[in-house]
C-alpha atoms as a PDB file:
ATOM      1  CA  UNK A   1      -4.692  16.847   9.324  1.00  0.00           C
ATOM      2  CA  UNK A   2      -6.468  15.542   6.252  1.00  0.00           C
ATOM      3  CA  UNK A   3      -3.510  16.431   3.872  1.00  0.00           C
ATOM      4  CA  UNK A   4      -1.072  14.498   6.255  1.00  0.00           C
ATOM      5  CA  UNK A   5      -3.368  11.913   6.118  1.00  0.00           C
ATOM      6  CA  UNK A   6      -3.387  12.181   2.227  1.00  0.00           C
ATOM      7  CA  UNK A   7       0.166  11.997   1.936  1.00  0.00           C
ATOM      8  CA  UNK A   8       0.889   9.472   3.912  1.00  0.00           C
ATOM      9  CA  UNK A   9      -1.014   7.003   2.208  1.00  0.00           C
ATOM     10  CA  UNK A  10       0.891   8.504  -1.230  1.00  0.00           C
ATOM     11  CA  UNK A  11       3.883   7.275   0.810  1.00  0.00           C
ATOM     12  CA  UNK A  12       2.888   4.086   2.168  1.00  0.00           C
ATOM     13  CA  UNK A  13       1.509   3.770  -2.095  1.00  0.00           C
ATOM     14  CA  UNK A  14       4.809   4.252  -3.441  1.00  0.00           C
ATOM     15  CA  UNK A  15       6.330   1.422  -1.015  1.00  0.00           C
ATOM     16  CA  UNK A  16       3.550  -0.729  -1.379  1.00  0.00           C
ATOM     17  CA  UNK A  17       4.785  -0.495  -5.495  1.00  0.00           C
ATOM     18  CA  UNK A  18       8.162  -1.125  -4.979  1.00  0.00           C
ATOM     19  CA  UNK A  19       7.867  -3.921  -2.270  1.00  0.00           C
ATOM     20  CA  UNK A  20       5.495  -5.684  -5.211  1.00  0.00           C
ATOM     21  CA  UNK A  21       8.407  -4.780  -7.758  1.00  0.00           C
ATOM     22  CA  UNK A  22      10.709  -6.108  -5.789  1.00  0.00           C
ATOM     23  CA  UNK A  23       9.255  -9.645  -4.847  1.00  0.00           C
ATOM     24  CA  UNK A  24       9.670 -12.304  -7.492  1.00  0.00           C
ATOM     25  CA  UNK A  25       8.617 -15.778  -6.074  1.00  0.00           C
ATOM     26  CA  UNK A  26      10.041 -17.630  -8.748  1.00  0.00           C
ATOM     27  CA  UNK A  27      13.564 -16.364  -8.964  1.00  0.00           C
ATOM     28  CA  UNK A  28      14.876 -13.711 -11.138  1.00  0.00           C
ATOM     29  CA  UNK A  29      12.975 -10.832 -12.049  1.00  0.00           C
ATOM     30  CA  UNK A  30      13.390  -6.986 -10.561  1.00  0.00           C
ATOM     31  CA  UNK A  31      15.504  -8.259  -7.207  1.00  0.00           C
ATOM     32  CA  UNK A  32      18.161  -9.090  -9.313  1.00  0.00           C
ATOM     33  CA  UNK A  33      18.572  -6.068 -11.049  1.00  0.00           C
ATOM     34  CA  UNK A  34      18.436  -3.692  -8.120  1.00  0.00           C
ATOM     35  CA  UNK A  35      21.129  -5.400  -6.457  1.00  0.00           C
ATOM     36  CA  UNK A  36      18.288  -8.348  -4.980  1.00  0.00           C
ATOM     37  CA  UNK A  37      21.397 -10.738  -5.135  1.00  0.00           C
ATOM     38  CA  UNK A  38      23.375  -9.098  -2.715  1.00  0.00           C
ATOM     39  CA  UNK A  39      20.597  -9.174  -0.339  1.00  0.00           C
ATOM     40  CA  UNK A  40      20.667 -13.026  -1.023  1.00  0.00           C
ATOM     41  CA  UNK A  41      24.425 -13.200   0.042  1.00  0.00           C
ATOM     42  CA  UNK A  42      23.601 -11.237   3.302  1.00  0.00           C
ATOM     43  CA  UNK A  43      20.168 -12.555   4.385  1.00  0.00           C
ATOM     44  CA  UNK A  44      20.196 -15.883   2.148  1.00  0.00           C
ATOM     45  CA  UNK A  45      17.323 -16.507   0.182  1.00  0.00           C
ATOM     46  CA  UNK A  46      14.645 -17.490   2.617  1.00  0.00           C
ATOM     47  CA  UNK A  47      15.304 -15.027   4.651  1.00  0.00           C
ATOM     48  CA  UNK A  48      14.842 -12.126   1.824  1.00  0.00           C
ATOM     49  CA  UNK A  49      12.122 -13.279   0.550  1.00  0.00           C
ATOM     50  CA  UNK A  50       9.838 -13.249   3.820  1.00  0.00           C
ATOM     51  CA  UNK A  51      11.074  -9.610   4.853  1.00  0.00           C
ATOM     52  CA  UNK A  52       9.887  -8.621   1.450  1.00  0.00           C
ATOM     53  CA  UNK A  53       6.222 -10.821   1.796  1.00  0.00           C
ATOM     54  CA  UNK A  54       6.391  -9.293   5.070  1.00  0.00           C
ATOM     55  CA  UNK A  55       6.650  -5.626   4.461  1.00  0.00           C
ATOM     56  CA  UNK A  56       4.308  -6.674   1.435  1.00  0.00           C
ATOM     57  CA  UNK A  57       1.183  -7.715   3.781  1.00  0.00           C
ATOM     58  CA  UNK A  58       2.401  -4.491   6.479  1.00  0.00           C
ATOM     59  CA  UNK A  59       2.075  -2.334   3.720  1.00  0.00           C
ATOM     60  CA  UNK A  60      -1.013  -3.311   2.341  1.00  0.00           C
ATOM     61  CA  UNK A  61      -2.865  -3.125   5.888  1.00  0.00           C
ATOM     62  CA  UNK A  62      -1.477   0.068   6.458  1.00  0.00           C
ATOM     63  CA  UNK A  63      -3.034   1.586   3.356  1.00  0.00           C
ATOM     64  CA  UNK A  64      -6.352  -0.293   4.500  1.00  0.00           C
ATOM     65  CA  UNK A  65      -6.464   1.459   7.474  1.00  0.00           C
ATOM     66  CA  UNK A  66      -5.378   4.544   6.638  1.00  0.00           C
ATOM     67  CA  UNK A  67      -8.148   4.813   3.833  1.00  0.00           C
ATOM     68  CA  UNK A  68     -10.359   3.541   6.420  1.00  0.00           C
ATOM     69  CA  UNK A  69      -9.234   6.365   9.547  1.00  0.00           C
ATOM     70  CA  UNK A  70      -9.054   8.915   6.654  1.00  0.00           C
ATOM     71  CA  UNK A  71     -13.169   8.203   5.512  1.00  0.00           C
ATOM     72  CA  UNK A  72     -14.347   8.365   9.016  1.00  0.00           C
ATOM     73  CA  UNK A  73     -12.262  12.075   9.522  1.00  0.00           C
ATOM     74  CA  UNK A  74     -13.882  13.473   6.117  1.00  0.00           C
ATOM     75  CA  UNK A  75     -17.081  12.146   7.723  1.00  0.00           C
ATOM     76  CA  UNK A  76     -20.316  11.966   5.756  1.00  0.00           C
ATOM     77  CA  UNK A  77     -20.146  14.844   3.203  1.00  0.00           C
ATOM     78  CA  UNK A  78     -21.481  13.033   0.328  1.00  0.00           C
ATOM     79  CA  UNK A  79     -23.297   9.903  -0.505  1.00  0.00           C
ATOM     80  CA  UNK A  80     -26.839   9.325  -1.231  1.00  0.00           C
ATOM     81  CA  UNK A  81     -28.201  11.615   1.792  1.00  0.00           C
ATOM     82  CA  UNK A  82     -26.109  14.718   0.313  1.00  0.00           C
ATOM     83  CA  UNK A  83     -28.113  14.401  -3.098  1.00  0.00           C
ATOM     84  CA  UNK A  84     -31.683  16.379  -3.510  1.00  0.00           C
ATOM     85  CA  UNK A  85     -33.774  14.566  -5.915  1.00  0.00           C
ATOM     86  CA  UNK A  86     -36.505  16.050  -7.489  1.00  0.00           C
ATOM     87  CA  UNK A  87     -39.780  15.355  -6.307  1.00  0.00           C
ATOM     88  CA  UNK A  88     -42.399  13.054  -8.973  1.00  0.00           C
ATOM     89  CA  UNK A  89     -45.230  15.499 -10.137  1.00  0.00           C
END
């Protein structure tokens, strides 16, 4: 369960990369290379630009939570309690 967990946020990393690749609030940028005009012509601008700030924010809370679920399921293998210090002589 852990490695699903692990690779899943990989996934949701890799989107969260291109989503931020892809956005370009002041016109131009990596959207029109990778065909981001297009996408103007079907959606118009506006429209474009808030899926992509959309799936931006989505994306970003995913990978919160996930990182969050996938703590709590490791559970409390390390930290401060898991270290012995020496005793002070």
């Amino acid at each position: 369960m852990l490695t699903a967990m692990t690779v899943l946020i990989a996934l949701v990393c890799i989107l969260l990369m291109g989503a931020v690749l892809v956005q370009n609030p002041k016109g131009g940028g990596v959207d029109a290379t990778f065909g981001g005009g297009a996408t103007n012509q079907m959606f118009g601008a506006a429209k474009s630009t808030d899926f992509i700030e959309k799936a931006t924010w989505y994306l970003a809370a995913a990978l919160f939570i996930l990182c969050i679920i996938t703590t709590l399921m490791v559970g409390g293998s390390g930290g401060a309690e898991a270290i012995d210090f020496p005793s002070q002589q």
